[in-house]
N, C-alpha and C. Protein backbone atom coordinates (compact mmCIF):
# COMPACT_ATOMS: atom_id res chain seq x y z
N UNK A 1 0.85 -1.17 0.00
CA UNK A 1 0.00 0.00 0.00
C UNK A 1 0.90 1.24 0.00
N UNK A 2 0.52 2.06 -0.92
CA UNK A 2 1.54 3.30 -0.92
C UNK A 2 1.31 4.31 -0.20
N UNK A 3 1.93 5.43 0.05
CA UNK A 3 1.93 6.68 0.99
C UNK A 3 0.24 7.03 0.68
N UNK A 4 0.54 7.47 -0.33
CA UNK A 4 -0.92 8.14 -1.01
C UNK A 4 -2.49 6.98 -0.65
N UNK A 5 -2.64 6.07 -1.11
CA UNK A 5 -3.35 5.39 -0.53
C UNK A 5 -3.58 5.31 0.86
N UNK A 6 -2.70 5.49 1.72
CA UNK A 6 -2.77 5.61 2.94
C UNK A 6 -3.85 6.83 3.68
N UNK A 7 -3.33 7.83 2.51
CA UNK A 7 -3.75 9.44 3.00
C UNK A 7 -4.93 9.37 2.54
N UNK A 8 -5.37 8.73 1.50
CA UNK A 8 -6.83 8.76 1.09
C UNK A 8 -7.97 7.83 1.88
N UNK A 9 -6.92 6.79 1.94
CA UNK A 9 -8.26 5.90 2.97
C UNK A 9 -8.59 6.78 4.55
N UNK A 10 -7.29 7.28 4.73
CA UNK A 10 -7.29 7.92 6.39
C UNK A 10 -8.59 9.10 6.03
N UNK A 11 -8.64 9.68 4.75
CA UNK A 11 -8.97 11.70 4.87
C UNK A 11 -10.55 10.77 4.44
N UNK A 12 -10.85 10.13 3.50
CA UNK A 12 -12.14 8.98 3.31
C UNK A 12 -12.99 8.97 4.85
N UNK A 13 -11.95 7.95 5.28
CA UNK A 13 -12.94 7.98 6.78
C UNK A 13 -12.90 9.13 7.73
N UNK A 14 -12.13 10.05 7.77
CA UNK A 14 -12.60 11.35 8.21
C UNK A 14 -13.91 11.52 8.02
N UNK A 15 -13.52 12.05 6.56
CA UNK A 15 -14.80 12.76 5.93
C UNK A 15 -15.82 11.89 6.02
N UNK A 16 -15.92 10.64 6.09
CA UNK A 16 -16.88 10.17 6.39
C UNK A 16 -17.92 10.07 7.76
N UNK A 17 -17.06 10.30 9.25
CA UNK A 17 -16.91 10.45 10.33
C UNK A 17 -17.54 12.24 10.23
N UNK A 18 -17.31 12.61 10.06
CA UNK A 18 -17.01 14.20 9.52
C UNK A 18 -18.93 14.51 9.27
N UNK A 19 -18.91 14.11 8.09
CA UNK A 19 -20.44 14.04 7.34
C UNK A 19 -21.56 12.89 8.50
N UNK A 20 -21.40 12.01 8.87
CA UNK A 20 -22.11 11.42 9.70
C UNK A 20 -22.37 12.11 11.14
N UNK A 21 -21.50 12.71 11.69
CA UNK A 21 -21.88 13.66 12.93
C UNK A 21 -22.39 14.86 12.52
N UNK A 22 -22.20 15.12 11.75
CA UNK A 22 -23.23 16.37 11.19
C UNK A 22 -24.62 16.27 10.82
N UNK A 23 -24.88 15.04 10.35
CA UNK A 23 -26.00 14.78 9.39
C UNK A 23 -26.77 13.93 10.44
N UNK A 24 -26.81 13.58 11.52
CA UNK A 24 -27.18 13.05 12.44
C UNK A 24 -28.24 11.52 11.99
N UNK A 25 -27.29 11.04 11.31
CA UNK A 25 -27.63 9.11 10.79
C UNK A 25 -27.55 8.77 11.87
N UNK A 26 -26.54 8.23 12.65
CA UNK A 26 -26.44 7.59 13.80
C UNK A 26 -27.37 8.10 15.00
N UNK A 27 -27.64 7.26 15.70
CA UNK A 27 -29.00 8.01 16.73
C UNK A 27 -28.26 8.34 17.75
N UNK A 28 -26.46 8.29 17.55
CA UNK A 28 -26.45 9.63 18.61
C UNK A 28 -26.28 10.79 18.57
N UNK A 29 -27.22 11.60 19.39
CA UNK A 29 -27.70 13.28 18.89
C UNK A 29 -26.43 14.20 19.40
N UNK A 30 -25.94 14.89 18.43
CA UNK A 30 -24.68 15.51 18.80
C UNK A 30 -25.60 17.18 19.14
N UNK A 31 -25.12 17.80 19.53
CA UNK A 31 -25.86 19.13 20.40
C UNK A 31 -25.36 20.43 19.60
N UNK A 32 -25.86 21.08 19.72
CA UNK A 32 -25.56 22.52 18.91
C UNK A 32 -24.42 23.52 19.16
N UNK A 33 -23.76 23.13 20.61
CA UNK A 33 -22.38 23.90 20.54
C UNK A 33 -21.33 22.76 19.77
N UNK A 34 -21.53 21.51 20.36
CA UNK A 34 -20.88 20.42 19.45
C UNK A 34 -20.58 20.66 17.86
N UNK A 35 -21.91 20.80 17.52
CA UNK A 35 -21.79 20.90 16.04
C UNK A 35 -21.11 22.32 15.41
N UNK A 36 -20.88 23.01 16.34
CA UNK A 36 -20.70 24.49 16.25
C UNK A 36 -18.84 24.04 15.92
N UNK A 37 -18.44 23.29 16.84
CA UNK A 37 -17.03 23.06 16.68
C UNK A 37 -16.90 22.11 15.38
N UNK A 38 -17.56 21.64 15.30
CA UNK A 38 -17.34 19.86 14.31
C UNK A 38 -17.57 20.68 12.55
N UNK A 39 -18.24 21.62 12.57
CA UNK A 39 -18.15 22.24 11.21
C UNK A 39 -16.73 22.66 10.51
N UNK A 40 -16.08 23.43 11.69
CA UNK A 40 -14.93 24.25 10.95
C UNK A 40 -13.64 22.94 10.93
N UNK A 41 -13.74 21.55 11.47
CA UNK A 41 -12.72 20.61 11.21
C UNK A 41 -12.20 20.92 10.32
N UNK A 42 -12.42 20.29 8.97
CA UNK A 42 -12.06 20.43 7.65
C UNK A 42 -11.07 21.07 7.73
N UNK A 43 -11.32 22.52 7.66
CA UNK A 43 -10.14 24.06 7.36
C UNK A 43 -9.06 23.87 8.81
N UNK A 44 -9.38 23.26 9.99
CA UNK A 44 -8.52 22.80 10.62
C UNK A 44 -7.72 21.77 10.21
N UNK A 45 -8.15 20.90 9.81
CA UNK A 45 -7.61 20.14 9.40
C UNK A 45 -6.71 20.15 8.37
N UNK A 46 -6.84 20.91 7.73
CA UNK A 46 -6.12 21.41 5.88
C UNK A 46 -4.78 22.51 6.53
N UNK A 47 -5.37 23.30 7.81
CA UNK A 47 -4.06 24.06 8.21
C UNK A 47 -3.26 23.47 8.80
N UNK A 48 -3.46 22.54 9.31
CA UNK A 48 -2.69 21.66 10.27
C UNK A 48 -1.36 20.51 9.48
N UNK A 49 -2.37 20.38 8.27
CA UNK A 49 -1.58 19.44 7.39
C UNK A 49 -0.74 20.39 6.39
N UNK A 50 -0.85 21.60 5.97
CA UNK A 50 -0.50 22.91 5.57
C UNK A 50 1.22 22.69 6.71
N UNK A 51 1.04 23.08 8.18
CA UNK A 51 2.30 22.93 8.94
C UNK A 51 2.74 21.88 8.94
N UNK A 52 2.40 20.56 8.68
CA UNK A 52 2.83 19.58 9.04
C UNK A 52 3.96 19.43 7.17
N UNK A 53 3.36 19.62 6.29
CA UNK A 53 4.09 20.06 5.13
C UNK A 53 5.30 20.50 5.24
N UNK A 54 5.13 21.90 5.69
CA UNK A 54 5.79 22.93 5.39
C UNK A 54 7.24 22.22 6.61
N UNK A 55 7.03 22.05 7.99
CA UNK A 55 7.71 21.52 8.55
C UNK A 55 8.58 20.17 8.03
N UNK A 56 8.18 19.20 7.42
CA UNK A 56 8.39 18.07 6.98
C UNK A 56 9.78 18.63 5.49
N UNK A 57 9.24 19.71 4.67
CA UNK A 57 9.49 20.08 3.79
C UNK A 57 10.76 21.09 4.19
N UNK A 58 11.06 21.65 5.32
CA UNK A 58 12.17 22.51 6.19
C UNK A 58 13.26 21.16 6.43
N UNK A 59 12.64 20.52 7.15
CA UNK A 59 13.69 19.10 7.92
C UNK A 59 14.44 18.86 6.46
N UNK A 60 13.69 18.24 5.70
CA UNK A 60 14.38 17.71 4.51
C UNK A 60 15.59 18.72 3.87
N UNK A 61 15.69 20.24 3.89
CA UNK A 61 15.80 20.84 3.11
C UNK A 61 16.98 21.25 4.13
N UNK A 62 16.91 21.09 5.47
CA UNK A 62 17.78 21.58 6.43
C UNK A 62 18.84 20.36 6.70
N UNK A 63 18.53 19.21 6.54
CA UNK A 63 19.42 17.72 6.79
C UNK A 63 19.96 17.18 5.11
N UNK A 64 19.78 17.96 3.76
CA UNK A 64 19.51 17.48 2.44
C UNK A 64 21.55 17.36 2.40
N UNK A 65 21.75 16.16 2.13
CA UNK A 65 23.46 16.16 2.13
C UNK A 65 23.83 16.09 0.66
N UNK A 66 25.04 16.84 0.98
CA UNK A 66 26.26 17.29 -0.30
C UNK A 66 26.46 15.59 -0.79
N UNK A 67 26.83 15.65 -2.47
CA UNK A 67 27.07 14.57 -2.70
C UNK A 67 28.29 14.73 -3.54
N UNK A 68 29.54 15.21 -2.71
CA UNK A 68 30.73 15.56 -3.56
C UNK A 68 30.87 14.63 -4.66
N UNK A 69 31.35 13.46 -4.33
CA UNK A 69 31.71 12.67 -5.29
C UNK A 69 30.74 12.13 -6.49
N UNK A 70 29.34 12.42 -6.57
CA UNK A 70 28.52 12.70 -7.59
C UNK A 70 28.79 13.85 -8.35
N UNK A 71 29.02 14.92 -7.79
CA UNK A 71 29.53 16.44 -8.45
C UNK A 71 30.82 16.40 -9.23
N UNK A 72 31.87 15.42 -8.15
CA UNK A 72 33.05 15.53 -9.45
C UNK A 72 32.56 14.53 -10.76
N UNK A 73 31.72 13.38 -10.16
CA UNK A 73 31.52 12.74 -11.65
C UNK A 73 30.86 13.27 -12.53
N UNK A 74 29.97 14.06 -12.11
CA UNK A 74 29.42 14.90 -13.12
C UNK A 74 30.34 15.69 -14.24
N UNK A 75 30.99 16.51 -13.04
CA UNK A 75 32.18 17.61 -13.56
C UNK A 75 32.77 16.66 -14.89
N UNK A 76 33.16 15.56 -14.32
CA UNK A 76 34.46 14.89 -15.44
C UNK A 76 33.08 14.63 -16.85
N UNK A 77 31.93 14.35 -16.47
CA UNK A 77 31.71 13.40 -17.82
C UNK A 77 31.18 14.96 -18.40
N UNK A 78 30.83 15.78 -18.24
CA UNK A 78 30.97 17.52 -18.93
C UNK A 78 31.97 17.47 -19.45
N UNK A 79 33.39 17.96 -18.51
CA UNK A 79 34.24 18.04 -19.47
C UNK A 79 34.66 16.69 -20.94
N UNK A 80 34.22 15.59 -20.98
CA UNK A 80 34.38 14.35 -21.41
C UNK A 80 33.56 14.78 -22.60
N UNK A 81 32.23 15.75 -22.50
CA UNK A 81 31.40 15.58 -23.58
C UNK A 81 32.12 17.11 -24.30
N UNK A 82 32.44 18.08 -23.00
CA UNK A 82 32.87 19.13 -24.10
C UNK A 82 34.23 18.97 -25.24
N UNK A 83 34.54 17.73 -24.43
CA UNK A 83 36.23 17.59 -25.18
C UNK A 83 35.83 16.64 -27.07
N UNK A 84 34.59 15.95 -26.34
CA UNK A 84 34.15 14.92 -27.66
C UNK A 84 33.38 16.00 -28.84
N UNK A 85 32.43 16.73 -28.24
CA UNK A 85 31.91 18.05 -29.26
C UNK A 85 33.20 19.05 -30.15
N UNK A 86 34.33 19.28 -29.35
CA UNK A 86 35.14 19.72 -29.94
C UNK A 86 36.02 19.47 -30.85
N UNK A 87 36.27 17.90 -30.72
CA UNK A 87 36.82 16.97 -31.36
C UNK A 87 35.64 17.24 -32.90
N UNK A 88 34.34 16.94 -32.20
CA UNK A 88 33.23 16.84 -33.52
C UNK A 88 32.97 18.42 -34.23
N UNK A 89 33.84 19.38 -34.06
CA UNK A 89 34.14 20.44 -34.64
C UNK A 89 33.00 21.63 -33.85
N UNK A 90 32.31 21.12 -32.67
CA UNK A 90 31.58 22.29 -32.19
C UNK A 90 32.60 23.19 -31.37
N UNK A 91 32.13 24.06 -31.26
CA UNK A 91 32.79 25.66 -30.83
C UNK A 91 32.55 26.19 -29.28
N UNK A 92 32.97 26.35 -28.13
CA UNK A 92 32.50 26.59 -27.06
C UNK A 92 32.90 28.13 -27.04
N UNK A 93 32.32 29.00 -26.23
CA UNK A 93 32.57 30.39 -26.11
C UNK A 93 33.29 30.76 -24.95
């Protein structure tokens, strides 16, 4: 099961949980300050996962490691292609 599947079955039964206490199917009667809180979930919920992003997306970006020895291989097979283009009569500036 992948990440994404995960997030959809979880936000599914929310919203499902979500829409059933509102809509009062189940015969237990939720009360009018109750419901007063249980409306604005959602947009709580969307800001919450909004920080949980943005945080998740900092860590990565703050721990993201140097990969010298990828960089020099890079470096060499550049110079490798500029040396073969030149050979093939292209022109560098």
């Amino acid at each position: 099961m992948t990440k994404l599947t995960e997030w959809i079955i979880f936000a599914a039964l929310a919203f499902s949980l979500w829409i059933t206490l509102l809509s009062d199917i189940l015969p237990l009667k939720v009360s009018y300050k109750a419901k007063e809180v249980i409306w604005p979930i959602p947009v709580y919920a969307l800001i919450v996962f909004g920080c949980y992003s943005l945080a998740t997306i900092g860590y990565r970006v703050a721990t993201f490691n140097d990969c010298v020895e990828a960089s020099e291989s890079l470096k060499q097979e550049i110079n490798d292609a500029r040396e073969d283009l030149s050979k093939r009569g292209f022109k560098f500036d």
